[in-house]
PDB file of N, CA and C in Angstrom:
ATOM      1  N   UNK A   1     -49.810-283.603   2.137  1.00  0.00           N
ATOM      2  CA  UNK A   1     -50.476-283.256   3.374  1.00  0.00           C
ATOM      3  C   UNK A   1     -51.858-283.914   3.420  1.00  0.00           C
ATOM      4  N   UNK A   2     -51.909-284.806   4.523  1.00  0.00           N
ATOM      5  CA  UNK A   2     -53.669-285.052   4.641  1.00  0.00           C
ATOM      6  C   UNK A   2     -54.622-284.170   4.501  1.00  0.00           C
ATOM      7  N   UNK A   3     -55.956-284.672   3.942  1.00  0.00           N
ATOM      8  CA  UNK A   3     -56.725-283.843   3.925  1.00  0.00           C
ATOM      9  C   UNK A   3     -57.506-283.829   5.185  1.00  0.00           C
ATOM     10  N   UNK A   4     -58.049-282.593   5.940  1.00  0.00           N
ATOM     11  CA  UNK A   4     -58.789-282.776   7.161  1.00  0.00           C
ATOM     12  C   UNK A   4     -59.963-282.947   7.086  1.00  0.00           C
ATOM     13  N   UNK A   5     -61.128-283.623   7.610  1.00  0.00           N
ATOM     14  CA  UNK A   5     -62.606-283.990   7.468  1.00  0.00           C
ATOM     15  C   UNK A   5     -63.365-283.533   9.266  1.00  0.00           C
ATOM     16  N   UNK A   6     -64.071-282.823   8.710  1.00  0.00           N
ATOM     17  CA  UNK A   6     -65.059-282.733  10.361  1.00  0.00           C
ATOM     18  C   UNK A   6     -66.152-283.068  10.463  1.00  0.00           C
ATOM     19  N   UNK A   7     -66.460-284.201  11.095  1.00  0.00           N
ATOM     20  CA  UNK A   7     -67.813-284.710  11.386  1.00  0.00           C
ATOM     21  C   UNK A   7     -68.270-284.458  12.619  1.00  0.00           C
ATOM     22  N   UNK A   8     -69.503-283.885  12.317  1.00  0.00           N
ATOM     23  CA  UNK A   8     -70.494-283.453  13.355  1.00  0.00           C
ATOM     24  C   UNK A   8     -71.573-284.239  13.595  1.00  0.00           C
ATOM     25  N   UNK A   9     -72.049-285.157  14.626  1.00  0.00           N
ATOM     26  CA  UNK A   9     -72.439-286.056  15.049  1.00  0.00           C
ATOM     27  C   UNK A   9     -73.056-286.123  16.515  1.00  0.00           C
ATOM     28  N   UNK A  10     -74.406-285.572  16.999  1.00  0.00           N
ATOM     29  CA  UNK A  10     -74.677-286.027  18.414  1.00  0.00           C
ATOM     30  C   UNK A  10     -74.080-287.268  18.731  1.00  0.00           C
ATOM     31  N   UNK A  11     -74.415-288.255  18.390  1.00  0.00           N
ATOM     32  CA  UNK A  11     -74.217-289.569  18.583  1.00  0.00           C
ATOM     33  C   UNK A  11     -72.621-290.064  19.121  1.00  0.00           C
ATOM     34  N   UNK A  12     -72.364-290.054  20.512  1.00  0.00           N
ATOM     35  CA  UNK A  12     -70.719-290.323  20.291  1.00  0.00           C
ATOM     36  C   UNK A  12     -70.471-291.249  19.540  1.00  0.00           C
ATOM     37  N   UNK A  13     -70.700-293.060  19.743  1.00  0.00           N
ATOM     38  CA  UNK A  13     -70.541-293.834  18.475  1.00  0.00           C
ATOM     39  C   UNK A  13     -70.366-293.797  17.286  1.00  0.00           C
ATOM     40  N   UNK A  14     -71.696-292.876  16.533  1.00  0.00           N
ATOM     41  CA  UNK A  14     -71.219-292.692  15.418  1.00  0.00           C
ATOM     42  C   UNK A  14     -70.158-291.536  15.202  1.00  0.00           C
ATOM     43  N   UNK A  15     -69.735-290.858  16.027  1.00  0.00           N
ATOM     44  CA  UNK A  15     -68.363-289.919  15.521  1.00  0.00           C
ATOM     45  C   UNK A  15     -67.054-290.560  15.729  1.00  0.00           C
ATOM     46  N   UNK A  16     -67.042-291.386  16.803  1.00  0.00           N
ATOM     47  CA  UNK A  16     -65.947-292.350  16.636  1.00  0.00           C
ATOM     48  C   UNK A  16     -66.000-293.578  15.638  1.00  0.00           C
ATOM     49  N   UNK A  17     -67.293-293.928  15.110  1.00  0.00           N
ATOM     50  CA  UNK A  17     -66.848-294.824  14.351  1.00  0.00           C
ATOM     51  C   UNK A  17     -66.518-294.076  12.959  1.00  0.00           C
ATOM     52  N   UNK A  18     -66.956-293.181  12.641  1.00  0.00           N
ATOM     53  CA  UNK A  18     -66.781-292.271  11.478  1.00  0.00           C
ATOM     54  C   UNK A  18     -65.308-292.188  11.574  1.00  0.00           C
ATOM     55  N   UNK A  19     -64.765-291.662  12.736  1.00  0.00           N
ATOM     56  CA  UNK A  19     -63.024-291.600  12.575  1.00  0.00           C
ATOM     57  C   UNK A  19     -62.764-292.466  12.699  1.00  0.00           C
ATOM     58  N   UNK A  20     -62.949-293.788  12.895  1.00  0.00           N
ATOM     59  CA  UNK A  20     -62.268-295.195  12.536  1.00  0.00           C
ATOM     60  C   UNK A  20     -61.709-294.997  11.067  1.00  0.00           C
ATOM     61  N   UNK A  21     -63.259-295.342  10.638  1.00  0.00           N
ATOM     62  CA  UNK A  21     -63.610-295.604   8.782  1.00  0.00           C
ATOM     63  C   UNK A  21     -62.771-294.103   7.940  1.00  0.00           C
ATOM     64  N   UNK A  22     -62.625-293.237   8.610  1.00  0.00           N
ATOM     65  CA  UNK A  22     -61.751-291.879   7.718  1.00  0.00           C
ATOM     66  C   UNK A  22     -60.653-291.752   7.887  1.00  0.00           C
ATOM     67  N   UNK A  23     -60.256-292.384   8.970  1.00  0.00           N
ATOM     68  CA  UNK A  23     -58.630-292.194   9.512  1.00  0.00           C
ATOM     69  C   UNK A  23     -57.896-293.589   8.729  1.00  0.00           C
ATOM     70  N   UNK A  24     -58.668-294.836   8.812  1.00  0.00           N
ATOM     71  CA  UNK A  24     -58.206-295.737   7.992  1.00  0.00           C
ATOM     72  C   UNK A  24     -58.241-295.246   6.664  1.00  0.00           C
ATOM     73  N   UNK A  25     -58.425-294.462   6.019  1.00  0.00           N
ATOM     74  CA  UNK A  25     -58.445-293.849   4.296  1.00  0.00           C
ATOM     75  C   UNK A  25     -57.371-293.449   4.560  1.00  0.00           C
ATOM     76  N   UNK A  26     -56.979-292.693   5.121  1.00  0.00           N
ATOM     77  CA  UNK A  26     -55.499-291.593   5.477  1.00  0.00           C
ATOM     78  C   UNK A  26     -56.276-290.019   5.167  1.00  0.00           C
ATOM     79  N   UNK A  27     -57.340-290.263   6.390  1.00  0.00           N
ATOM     80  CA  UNK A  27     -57.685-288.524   6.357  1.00  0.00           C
ATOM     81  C   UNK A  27     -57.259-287.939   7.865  1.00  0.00           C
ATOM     82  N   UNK A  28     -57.101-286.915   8.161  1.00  0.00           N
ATOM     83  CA  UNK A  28     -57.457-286.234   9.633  1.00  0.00           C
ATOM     84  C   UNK A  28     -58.598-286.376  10.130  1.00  0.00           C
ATOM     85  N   UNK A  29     -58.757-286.628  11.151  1.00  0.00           N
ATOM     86  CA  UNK A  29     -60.432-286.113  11.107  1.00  0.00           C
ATOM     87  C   UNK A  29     -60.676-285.636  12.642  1.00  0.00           C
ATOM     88  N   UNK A  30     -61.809-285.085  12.802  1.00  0.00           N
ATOM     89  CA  UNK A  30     -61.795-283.650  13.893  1.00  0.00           C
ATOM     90  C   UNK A  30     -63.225-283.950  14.409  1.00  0.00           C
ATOM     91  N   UNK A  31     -63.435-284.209  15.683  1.00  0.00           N
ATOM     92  CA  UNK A  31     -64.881-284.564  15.808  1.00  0.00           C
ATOM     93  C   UNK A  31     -65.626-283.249  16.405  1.00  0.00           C
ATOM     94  N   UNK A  32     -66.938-282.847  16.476  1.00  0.00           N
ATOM     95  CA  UNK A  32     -68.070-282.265  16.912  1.00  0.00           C
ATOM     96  C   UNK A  32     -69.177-282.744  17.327  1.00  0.00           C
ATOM     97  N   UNK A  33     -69.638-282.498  18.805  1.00  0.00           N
ATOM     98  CA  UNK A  33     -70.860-283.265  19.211  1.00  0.00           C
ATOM     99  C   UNK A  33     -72.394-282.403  18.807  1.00  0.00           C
ATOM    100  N   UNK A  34     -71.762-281.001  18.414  1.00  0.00           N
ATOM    101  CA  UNK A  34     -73.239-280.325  17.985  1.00  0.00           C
ATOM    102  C   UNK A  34     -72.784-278.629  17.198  1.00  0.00           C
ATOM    103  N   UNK A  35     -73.927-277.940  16.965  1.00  0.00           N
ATOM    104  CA  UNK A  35     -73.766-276.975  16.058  1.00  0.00           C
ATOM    105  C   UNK A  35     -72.704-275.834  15.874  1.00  0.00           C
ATOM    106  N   UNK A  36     -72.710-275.490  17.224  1.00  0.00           N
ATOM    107  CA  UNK A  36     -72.013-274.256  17.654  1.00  0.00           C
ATOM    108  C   UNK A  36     -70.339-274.927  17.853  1.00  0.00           C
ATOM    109  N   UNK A  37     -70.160-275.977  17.755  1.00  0.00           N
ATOM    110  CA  UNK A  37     -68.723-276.590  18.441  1.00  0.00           C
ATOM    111  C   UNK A  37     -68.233-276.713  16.936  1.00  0.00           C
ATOM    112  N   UNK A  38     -69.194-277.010  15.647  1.00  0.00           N
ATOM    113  CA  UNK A  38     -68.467-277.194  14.304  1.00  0.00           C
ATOM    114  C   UNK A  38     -68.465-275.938  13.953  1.00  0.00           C
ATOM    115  N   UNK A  39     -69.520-274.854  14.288  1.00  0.00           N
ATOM    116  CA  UNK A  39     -68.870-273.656  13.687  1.00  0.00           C
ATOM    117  C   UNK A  39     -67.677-273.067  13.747  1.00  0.00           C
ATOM    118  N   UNK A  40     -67.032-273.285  15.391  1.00  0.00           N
ATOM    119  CA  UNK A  40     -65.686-272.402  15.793  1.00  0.00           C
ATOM    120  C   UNK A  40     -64.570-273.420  15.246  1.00  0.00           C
ATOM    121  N   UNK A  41     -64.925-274.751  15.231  1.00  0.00           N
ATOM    122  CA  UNK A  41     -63.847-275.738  14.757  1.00  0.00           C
ATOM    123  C   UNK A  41     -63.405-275.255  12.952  1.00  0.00           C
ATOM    124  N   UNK A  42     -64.770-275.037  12.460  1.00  0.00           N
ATOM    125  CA  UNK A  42     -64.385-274.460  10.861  1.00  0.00           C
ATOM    126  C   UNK A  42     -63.115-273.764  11.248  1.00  0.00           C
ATOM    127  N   UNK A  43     -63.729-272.340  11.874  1.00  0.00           N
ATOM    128  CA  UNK A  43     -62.911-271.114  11.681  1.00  0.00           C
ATOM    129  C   UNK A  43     -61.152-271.183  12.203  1.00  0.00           C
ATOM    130  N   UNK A  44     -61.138-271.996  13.262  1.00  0.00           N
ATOM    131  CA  UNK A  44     -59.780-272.517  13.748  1.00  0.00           C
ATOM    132  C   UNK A  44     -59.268-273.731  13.278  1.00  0.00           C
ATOM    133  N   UNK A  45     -59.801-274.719  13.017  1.00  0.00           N
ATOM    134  CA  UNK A  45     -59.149-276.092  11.950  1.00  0.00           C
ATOM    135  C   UNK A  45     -59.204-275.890  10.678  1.00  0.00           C
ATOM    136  N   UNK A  46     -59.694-274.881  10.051  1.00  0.00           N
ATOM    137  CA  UNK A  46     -60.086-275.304   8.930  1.00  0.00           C
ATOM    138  C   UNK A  46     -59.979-276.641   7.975  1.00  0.00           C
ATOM    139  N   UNK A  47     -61.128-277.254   8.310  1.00  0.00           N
ATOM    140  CA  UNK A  47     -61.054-278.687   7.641  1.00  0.00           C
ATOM    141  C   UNK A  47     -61.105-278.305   5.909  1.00  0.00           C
ATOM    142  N   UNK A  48     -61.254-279.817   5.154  1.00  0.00           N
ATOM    143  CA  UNK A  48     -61.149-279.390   3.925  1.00  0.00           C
ATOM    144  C   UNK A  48     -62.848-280.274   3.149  1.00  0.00           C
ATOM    145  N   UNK A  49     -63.429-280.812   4.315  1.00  0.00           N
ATOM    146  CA  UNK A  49     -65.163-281.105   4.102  1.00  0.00           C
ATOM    147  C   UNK A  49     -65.529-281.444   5.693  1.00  0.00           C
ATOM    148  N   UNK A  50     -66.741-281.485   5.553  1.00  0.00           N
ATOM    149  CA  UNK A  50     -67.950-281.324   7.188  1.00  0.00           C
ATOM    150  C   UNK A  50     -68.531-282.669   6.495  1.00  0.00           C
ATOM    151  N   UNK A  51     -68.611-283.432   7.110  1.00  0.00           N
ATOM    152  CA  UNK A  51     -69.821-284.714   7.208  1.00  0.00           C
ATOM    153  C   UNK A  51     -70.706-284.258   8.589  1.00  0.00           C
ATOM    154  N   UNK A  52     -72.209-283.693   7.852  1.00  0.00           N
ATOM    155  CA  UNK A  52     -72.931-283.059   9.585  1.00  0.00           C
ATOM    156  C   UNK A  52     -73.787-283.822   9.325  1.00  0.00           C
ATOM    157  N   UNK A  53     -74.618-284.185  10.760  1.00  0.00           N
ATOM    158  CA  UNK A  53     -75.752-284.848  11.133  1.00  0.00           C
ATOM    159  C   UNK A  53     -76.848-283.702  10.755  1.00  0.00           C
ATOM    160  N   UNK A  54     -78.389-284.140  10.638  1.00  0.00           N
ATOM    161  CA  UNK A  54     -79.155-283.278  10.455  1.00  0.00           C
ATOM    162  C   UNK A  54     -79.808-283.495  11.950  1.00  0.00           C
ATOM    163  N   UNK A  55     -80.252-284.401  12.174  1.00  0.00           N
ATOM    164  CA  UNK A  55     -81.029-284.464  14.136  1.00  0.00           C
ATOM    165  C   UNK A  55     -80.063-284.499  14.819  1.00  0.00           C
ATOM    166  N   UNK A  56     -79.720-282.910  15.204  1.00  0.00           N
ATOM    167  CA  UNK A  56     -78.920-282.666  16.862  1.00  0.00           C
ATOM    168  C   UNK A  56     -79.725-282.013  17.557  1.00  0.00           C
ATOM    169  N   UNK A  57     -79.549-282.211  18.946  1.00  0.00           N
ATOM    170  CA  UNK A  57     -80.021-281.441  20.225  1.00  0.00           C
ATOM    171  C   UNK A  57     -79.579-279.951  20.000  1.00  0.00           C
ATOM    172  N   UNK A  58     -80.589-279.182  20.412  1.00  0.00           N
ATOM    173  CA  UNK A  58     -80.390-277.453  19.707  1.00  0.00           C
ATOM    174  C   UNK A  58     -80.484-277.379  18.548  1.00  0.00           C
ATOM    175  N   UNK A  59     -79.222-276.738  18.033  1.00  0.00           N
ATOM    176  CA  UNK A  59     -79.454-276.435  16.387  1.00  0.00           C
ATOM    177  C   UNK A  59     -79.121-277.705  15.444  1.00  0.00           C
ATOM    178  N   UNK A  60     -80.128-277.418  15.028  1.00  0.00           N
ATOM    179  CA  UNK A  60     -80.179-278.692  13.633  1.00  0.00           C
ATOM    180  C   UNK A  60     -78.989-278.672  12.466  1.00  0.00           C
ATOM    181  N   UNK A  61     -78.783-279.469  11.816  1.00  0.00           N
ATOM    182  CA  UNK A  61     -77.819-279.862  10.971  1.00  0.00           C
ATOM    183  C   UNK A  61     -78.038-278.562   9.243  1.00  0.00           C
ATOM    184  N   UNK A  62     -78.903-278.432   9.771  1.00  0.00           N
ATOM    185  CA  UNK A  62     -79.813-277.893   8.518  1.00  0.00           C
ATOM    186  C   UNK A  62     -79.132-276.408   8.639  1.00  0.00           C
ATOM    187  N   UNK A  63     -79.949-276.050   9.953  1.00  0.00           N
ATOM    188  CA  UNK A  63     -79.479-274.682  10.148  1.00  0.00           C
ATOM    189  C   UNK A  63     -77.898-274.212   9.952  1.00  0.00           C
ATOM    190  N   UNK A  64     -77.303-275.182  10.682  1.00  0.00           N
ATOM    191  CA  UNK A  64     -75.654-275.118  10.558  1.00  0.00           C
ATOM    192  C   UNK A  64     -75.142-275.041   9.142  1.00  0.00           C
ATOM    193  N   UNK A  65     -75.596-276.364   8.455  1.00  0.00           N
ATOM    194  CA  UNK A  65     -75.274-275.670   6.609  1.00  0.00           C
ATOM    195  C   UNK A  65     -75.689-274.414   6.515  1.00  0.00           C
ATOM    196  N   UNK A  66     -76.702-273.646   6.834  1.00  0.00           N
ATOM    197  CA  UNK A  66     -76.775-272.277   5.969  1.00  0.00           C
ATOM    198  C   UNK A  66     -75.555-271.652   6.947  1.00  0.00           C
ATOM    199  N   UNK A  67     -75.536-271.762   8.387  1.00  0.00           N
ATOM    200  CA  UNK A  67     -74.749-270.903   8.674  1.00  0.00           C
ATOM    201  C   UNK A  67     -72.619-271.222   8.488  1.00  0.00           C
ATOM    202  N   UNK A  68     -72.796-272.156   7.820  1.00  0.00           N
ATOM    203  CA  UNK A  68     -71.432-273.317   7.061  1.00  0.00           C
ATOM    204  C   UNK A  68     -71.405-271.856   6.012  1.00  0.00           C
ATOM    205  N   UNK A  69     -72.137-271.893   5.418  1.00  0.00           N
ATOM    206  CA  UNK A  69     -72.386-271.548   3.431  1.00  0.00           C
ATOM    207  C   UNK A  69     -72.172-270.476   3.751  1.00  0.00           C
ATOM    208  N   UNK A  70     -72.556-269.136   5.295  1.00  0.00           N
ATOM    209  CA  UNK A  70     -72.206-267.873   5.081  1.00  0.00           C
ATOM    210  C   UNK A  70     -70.836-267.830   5.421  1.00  0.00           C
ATOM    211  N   UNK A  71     -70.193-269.041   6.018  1.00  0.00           N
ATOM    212  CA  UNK A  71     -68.859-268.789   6.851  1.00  0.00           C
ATOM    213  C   UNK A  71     -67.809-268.636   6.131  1.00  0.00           C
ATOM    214  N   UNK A  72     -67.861-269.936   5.161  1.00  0.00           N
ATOM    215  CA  UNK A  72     -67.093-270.842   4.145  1.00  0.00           C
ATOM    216  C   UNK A  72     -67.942-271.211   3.038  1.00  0.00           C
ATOM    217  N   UNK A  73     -67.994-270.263   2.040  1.00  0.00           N
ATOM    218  CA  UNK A  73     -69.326-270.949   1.244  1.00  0.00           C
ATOM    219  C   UNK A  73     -68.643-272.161   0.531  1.00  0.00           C
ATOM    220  N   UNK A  74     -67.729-272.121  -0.236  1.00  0.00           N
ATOM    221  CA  UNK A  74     -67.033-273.271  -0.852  1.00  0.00           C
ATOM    222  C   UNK A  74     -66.487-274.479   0.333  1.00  0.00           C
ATOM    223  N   UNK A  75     -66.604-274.569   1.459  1.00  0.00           N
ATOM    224  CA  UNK A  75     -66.415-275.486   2.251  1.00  0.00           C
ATOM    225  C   UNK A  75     -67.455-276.873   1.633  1.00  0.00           C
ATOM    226  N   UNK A  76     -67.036-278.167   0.995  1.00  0.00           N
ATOM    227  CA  UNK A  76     -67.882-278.878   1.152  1.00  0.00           C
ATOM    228  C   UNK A  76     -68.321-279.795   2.491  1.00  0.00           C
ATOM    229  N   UNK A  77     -70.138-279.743   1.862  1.00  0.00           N
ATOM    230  CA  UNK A  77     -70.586-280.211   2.866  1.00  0.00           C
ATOM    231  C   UNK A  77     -71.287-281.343   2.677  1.00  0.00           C
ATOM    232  N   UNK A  78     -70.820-282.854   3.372  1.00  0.00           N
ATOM    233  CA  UNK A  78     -71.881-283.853   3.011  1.00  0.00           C
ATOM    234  C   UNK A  78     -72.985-283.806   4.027  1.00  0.00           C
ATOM    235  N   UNK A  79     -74.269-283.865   3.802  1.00  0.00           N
ATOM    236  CA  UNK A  79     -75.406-284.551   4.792  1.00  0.00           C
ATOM    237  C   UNK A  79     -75.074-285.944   4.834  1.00  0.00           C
ATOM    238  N   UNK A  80     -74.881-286.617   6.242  1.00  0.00           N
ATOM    239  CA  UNK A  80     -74.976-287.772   6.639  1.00  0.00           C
ATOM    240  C   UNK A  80     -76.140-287.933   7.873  1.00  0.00           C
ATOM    241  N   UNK A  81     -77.192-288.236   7.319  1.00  0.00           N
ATOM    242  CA  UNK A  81     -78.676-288.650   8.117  1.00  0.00           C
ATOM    243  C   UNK A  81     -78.577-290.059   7.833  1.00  0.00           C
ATOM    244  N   UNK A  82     -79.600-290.194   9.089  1.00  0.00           N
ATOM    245  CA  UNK A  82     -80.666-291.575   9.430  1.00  0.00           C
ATOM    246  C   UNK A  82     -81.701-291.550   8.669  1.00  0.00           C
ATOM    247  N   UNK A  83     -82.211-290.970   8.132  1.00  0.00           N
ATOM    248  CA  UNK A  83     -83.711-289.909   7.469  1.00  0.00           C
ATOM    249  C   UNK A  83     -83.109-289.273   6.455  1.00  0.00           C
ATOM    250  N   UNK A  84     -83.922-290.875   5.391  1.00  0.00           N
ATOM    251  CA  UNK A  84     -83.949-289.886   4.116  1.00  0.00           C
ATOM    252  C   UNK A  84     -84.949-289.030   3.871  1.00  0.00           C
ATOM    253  N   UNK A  85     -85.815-288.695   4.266  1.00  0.00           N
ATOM    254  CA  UNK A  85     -86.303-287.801   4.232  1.00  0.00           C
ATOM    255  C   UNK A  85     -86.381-286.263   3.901  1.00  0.00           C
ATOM    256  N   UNK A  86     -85.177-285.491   4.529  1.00  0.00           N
ATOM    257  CA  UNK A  86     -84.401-284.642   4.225  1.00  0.00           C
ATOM    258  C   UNK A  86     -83.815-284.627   3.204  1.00  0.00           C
ATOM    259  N   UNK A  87     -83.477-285.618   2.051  1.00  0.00           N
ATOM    260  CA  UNK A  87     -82.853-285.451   0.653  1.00  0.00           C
ATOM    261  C   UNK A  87     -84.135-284.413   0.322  1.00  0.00           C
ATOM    262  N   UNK A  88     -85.512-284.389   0.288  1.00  0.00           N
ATOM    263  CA  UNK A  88     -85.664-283.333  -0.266  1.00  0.00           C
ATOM    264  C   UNK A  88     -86.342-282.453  -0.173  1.00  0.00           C
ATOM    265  N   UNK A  89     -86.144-281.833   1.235  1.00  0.00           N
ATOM    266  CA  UNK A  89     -85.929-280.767   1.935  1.00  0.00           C
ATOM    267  C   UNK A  89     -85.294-279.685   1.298  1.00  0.00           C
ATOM    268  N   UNK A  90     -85.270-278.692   1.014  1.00  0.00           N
ATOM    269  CA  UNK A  90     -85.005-277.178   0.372  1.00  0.00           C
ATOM    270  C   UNK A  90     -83.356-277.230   0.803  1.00  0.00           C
ATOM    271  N   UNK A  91     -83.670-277.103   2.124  1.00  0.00           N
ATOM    272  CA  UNK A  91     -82.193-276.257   2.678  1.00  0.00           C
ATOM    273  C   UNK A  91     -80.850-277.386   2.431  1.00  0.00           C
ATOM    274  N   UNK A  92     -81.532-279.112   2.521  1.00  0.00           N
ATOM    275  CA  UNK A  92     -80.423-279.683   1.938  1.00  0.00           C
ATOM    276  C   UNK A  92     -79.801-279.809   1.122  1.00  0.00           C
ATOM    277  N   UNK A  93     -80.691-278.675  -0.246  1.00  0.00           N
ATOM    278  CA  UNK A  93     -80.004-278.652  -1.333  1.00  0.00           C
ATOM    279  C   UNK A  93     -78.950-277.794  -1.478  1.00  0.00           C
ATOM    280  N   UNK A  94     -78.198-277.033  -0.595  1.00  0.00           N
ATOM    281  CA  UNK A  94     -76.944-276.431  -0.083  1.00  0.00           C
ATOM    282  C   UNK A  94     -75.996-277.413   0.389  1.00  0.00           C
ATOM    283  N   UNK A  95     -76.577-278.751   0.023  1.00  0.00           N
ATOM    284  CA  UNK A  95     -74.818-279.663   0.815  1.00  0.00           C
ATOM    285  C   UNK A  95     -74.608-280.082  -0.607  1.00  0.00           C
ATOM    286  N   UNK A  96     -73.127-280.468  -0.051  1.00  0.00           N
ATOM    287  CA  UNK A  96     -72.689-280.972  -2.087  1.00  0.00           C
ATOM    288  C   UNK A  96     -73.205-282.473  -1.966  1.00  0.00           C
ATOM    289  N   UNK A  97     -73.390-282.927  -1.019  1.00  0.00           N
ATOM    290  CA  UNK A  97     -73.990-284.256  -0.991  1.00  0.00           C
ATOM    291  C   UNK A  97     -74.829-285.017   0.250  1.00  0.00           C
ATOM    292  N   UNK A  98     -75.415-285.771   0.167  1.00  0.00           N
ATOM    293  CA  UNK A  98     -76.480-285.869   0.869  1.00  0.00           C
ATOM    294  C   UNK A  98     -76.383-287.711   1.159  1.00  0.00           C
ATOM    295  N   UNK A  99     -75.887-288.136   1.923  1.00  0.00           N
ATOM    296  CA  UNK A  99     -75.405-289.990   2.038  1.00  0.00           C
ATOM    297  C   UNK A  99     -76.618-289.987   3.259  1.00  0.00           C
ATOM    298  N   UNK A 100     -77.585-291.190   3.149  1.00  0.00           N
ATOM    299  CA  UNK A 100     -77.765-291.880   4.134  1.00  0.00           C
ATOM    300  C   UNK A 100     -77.286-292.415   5.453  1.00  0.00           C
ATOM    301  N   UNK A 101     -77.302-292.968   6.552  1.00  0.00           N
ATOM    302  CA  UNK A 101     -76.083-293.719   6.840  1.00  0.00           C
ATOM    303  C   UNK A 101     -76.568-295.099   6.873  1.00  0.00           C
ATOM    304  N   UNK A 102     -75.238-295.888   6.918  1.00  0.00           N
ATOM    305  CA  UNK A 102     -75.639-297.583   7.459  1.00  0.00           C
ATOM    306  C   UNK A 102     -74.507-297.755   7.402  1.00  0.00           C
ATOM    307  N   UNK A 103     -74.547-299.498   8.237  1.00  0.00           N
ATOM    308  CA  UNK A 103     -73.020-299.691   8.611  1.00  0.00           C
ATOM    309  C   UNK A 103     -72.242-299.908   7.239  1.00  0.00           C
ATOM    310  N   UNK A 104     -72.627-299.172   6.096  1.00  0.00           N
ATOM    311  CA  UNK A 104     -71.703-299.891   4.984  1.00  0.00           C
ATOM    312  C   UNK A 104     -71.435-298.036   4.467  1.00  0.00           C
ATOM    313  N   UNK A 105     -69.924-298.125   4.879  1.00  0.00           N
ATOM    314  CA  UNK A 105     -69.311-296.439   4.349  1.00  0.00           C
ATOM    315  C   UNK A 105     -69.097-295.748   2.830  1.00  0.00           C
ATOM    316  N   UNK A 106     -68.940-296.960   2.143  1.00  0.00           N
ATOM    317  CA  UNK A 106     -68.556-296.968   0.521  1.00  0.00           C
ATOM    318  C   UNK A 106     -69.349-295.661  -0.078  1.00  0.00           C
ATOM    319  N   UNK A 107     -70.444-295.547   0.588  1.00  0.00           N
ATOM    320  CA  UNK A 107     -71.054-294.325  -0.761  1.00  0.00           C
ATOM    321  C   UNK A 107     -70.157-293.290  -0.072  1.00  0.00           C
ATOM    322  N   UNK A 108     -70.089-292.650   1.223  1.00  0.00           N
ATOM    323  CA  UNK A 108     -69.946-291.831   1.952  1.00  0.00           C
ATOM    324  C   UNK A 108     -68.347-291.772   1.288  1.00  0.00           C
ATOM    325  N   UNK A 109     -67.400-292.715   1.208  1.00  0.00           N
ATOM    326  CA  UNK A 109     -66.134-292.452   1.696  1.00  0.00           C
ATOM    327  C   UNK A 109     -65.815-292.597  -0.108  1.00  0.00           C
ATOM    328  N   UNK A 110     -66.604-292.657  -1.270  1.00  0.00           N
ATOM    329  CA  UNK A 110     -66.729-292.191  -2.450  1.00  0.00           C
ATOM    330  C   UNK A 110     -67.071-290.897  -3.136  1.00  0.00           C
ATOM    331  N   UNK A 111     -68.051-290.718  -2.158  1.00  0.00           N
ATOM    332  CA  UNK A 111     -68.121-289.035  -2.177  1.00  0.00           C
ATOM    333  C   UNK A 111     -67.110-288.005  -1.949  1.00  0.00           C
ATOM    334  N   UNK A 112     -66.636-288.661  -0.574  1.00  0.00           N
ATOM    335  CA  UNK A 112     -65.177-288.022  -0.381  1.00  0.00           C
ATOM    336  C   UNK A 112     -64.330-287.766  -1.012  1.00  0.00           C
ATOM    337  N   UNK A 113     -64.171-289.073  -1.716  1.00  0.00           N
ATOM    338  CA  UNK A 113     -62.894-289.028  -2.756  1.00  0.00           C
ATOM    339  C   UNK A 113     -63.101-288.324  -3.915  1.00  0.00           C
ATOM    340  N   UNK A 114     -64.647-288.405  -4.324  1.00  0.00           N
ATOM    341  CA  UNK A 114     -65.123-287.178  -5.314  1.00  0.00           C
ATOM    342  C   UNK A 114     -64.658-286.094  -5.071  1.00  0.00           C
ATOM    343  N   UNK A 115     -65.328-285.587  -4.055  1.00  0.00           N
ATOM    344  CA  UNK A 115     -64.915-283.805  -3.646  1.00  0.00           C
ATOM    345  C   UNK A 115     -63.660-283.597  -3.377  1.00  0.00           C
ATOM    346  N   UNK A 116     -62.913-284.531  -2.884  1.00  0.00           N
ATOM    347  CA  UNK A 116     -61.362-284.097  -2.404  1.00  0.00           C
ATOM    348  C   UNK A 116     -60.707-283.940  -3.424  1.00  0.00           C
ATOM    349  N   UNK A 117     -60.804-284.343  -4.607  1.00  0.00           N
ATOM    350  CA  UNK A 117     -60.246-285.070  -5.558  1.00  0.00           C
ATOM    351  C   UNK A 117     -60.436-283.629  -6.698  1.00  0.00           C
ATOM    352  N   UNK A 118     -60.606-282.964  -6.259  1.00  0.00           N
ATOM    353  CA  UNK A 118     -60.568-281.756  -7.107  1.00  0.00           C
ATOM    354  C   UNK A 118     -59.259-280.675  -6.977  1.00  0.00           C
TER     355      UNK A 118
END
């Protein structure tokens, strides 16, 4: 059975290009344009990891991990920011991983295979 992945992403581009690059691996993947749309998607898709943005319109990426961690605490969660900055930020230390982005996926879609791979 595929594994399912939900990326949460203001950015339409980058959530479609994210399901390009994950669907070519052979994952599912489930898109979200902001906070409240990945929370109810957890509870009804249950994916099997969240790739979330940290800068969305309304609630931040940040906030959503803590409220991820009360939902699903073992749900992994990667941070995928523009801004490294946030690596070391408090509350990001609740994601199991923390990727930059750029057009090159390899760390991101290594991580994956880390965490899935358990």
């Amino acid at each position: 059975m595929k594994k399912k992945i939900l990326v949460v992403d203001d950015e339409k581009n980058m959530r479609l290009l994210f399901q390009e690059e994950l669907t070519d691996e052979g994952y599912d993947v489930i898109l979200a344009d902001r906070g409240e749309t990945a929370l109810r998607m957890i509870r009804e898709e249950r994916p099997d990891l969240v790739t979330l943005d940290i800068k969305m319109p309304g609630e931040d990426g940040l906030s959503v991990l803590r409220k991820i961690r009360e939902i699903e605490y073992d749900l992994p969660v990667i941070i995928c920011s523009a801004y490294s900055v946030y690596k070391s930020d408090f509350s990001a230390v609740a994601a199991d991983h923390y990727v930059v982005k750029s057009s090159n996926f390899d760390e991101l879609k290594s991580k994956i295979r880390e965490i899935l791979s358990y």
